[in-house]
Protein backbone atom coordinates (compact mmCIF):
# COMPACT_ATOMS: atom_id res chain seq x y z
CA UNK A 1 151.47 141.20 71.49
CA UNK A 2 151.79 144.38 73.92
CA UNK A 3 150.34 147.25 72.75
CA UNK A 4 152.12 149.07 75.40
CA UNK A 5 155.99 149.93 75.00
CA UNK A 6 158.48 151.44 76.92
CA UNK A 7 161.36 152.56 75.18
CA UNK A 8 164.66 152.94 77.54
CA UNK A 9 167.37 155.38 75.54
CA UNK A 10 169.13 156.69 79.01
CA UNK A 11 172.26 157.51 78.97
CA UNK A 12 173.63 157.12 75.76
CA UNK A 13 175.10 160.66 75.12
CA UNK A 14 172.16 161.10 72.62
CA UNK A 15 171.94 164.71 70.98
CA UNK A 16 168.74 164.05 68.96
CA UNK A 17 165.51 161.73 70.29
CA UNK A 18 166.28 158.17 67.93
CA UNK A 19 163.16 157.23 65.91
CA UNK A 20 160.09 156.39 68.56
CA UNK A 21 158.26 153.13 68.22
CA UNK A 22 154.37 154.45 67.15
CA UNK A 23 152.74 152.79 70.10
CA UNK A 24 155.19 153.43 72.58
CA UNK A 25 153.68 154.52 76.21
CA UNK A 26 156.78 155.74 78.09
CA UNK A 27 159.87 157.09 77.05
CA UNK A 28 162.92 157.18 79.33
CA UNK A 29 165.53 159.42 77.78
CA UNK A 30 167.80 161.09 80.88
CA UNK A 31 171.43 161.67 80.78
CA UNK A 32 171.66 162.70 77.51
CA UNK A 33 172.84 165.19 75.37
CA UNK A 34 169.53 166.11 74.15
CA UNK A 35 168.97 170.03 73.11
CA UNK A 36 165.39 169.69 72.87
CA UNK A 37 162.27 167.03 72.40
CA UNK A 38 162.34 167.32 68.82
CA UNK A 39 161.35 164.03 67.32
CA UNK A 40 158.37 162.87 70.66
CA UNK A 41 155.68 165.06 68.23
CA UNK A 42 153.02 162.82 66.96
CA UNK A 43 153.56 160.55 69.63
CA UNK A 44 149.77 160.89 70.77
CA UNK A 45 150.16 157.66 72.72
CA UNK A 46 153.45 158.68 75.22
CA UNK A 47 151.82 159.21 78.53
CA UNK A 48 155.16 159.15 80.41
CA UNK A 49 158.32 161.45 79.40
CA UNK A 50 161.28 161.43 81.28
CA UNK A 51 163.82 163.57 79.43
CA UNK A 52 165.87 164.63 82.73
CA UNK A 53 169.49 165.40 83.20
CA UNK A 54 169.99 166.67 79.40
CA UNK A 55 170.84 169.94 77.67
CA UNK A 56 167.29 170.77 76.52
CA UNK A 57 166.90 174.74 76.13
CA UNK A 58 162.99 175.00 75.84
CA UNK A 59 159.62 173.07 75.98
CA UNK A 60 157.17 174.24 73.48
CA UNK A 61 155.52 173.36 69.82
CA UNK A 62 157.31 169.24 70.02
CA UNK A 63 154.36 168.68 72.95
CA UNK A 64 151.29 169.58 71.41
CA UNK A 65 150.51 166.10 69.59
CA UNK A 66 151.25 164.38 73.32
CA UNK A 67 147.66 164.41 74.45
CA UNK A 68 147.90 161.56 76.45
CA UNK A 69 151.09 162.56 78.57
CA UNK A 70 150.09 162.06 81.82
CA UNK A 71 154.11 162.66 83.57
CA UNK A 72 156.98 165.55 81.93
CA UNK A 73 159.82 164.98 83.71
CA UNK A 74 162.29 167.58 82.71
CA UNK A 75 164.63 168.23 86.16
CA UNK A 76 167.90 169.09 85.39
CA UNK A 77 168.42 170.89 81.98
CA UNK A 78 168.79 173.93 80.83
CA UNK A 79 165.06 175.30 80.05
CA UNK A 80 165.12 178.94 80.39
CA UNK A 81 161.78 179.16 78.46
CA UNK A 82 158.52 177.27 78.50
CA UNK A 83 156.29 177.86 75.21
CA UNK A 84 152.16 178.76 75.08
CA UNK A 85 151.91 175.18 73.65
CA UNK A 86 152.28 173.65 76.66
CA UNK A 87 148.73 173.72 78.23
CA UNK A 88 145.48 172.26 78.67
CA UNK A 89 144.29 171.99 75.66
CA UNK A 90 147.10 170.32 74.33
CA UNK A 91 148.11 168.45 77.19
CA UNK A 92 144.58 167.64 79.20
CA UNK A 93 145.80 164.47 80.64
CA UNK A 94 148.92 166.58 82.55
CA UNK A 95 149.40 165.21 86.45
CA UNK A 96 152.83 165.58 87.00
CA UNK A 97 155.43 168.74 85.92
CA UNK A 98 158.68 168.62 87.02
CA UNK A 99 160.64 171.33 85.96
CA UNK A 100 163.21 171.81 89.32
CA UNK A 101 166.72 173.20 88.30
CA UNK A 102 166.72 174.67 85.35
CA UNK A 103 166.82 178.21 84.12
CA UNK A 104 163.76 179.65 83.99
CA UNK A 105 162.70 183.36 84.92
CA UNK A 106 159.35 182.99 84.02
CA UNK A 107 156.07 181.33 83.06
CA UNK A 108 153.52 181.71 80.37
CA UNK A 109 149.89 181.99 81.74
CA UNK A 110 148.87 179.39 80.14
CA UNK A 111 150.30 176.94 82.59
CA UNK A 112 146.81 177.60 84.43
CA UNK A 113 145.12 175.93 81.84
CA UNK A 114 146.59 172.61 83.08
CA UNK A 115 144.13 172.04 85.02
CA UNK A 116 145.21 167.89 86.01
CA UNK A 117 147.93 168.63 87.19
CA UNK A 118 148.44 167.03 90.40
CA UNK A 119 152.31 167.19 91.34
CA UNK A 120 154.45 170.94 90.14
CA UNK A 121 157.85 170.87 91.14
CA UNK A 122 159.27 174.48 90.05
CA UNK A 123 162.18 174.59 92.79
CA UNK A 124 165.81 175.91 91.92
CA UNK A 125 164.59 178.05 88.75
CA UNK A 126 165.17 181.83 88.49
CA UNK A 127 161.65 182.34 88.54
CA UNK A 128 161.22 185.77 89.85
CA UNK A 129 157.51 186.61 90.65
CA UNK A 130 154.64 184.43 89.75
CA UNK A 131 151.19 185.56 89.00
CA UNK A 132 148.33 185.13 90.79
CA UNK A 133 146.75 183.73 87.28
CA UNK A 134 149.26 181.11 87.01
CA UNK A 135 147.64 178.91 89.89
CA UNK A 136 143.83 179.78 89.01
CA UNK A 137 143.40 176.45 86.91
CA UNK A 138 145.09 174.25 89.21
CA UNK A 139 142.71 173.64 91.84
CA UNK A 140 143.85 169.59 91.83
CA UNK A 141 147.31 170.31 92.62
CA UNK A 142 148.44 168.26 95.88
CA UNK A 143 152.26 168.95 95.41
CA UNK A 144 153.55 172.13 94.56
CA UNK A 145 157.18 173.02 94.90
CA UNK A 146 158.75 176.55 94.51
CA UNK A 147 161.65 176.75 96.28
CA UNK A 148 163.93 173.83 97.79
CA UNK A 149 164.66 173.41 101.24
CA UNK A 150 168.53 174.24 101.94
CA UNK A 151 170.00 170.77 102.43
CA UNK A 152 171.35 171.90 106.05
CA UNK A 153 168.64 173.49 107.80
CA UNK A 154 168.02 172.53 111.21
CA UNK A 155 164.82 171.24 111.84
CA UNK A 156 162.40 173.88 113.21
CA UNK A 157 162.16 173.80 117.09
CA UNK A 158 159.29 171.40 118.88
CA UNK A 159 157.14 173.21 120.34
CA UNK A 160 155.90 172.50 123.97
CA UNK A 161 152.68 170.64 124.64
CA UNK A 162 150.31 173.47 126.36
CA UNK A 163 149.01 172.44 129.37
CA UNK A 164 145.41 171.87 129.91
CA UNK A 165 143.71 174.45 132.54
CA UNK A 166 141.15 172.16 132.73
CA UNK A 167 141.49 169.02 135.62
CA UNK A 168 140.31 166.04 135.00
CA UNK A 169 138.22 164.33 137.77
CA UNK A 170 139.26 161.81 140.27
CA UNK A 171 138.50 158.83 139.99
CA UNK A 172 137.13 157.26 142.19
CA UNK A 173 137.74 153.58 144.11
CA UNK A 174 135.50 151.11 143.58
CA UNK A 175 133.41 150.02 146.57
C-alpha cells in the first residue's frame, strides 16, 4: 500500500477543505470557493499545497501543524493578510511561496525566518515598502519575484559588441 497520497479536490466550487486523508502528501485544491485553509491543520505530512485561484482572505494559525510543507501555492485569491504563524519554525521545510495577485499591503517579519525558501513570488500585491529585515533569513532564495513584467514591454535594446583595440597577429603562411 502507498503511504503517499495525493488528494485532487480542484475545481469543485468547494467553500470548505472536505475531510483530508491522514497520510496524504499533496493536496490540489484550486478553483474553488475556498475562504480560507481551515480544515489542512494537523496535516503534519502535506508537503505540497496548492490552494490557488480561490477566495481565501488570510494565511495564518491553519499552517502551523504543516511542518513538512515543502510548496504553498496560493496565486490568485484574495489574501490581504499573512499571519506571524507562518514562519520558520513552523514551517522549516518551506522552498516555494507563491503568493502573486492577491491583496496584500504588507508582510509580517517573520517571513525572514523562512529560511528554505528557495522560490518567492510576491508580484501583483499592494505591497507598499518592504523591509530590509524581511530578506535577512533568506539567503537560499534563487527566485524572487516582486513586481511582474508588463505583458507588452518591448524587449530592452541589444547592445553593440565593443570592439577590441587590441589586433590580433597575422598569421603567418606556412613555409
Amino acid at each position: 500500500m502507498d503511504d503517499h497520497v495525493k488528494f485532487d479536490c480542484s475545481e469543485q466550487d468547494l467553500t470548505a477543505l472536505p475531510a483530508l486523508p491522514a497520510n496524504m502528501t499533496k493536496l490540489n485544491a484550486q478553483m474553488n470557493k475556498l475562504p480560507s485553509l481551515k480544515g489542512i491543520d494537523g496535516h503534519v505530512g502535506v508537503q505540497v499545497l496548492d490552494a490557488s485561484d480561490n477566495a481565501i482572505t488570510a494565511l495564518g494559525e491553519e499552517l502551523a501543524g504543516c511542518a513538512a510543507l515543502e510548496e504553498l501555492l496560493v496565486y490568485k485569491n484574495d489574501i490581504k493578510e499573512v499571519g506571524k504563524a507562518v514562519n520558520g519554525a513552523n514551517l522549516p521545510a518551506l522552498k516555494v511561496l507563491n503568493l502573486f495577485n492577491n491583496k496584500l499591503r504588507k508582510l509580517p517579519e517573520d517571513v525572514s525566518t523562512l529560511g528554505g525558501l528557495e522560490e518567492v513570488n510576491l508580484a501583483a500585491n499592494k505591497l507598499m515598502m518592504l523591509a530590509d529585515g524581511h530578506f535577512t533569513g533568506w539567503g537560499h532564495v534563487k527566485i524572487l519575484q516582486l513586481c511582474e513584467r508588463p505583458a507588452r514591454s518591448p524587449s530592452p535594446p541589444a547592445l553593440p559588441c565593443p570592439r577590441s583595440e587590441r589586433r590580433l597577429p597575422a598569421r603567418r603562411k606556412p613555409q
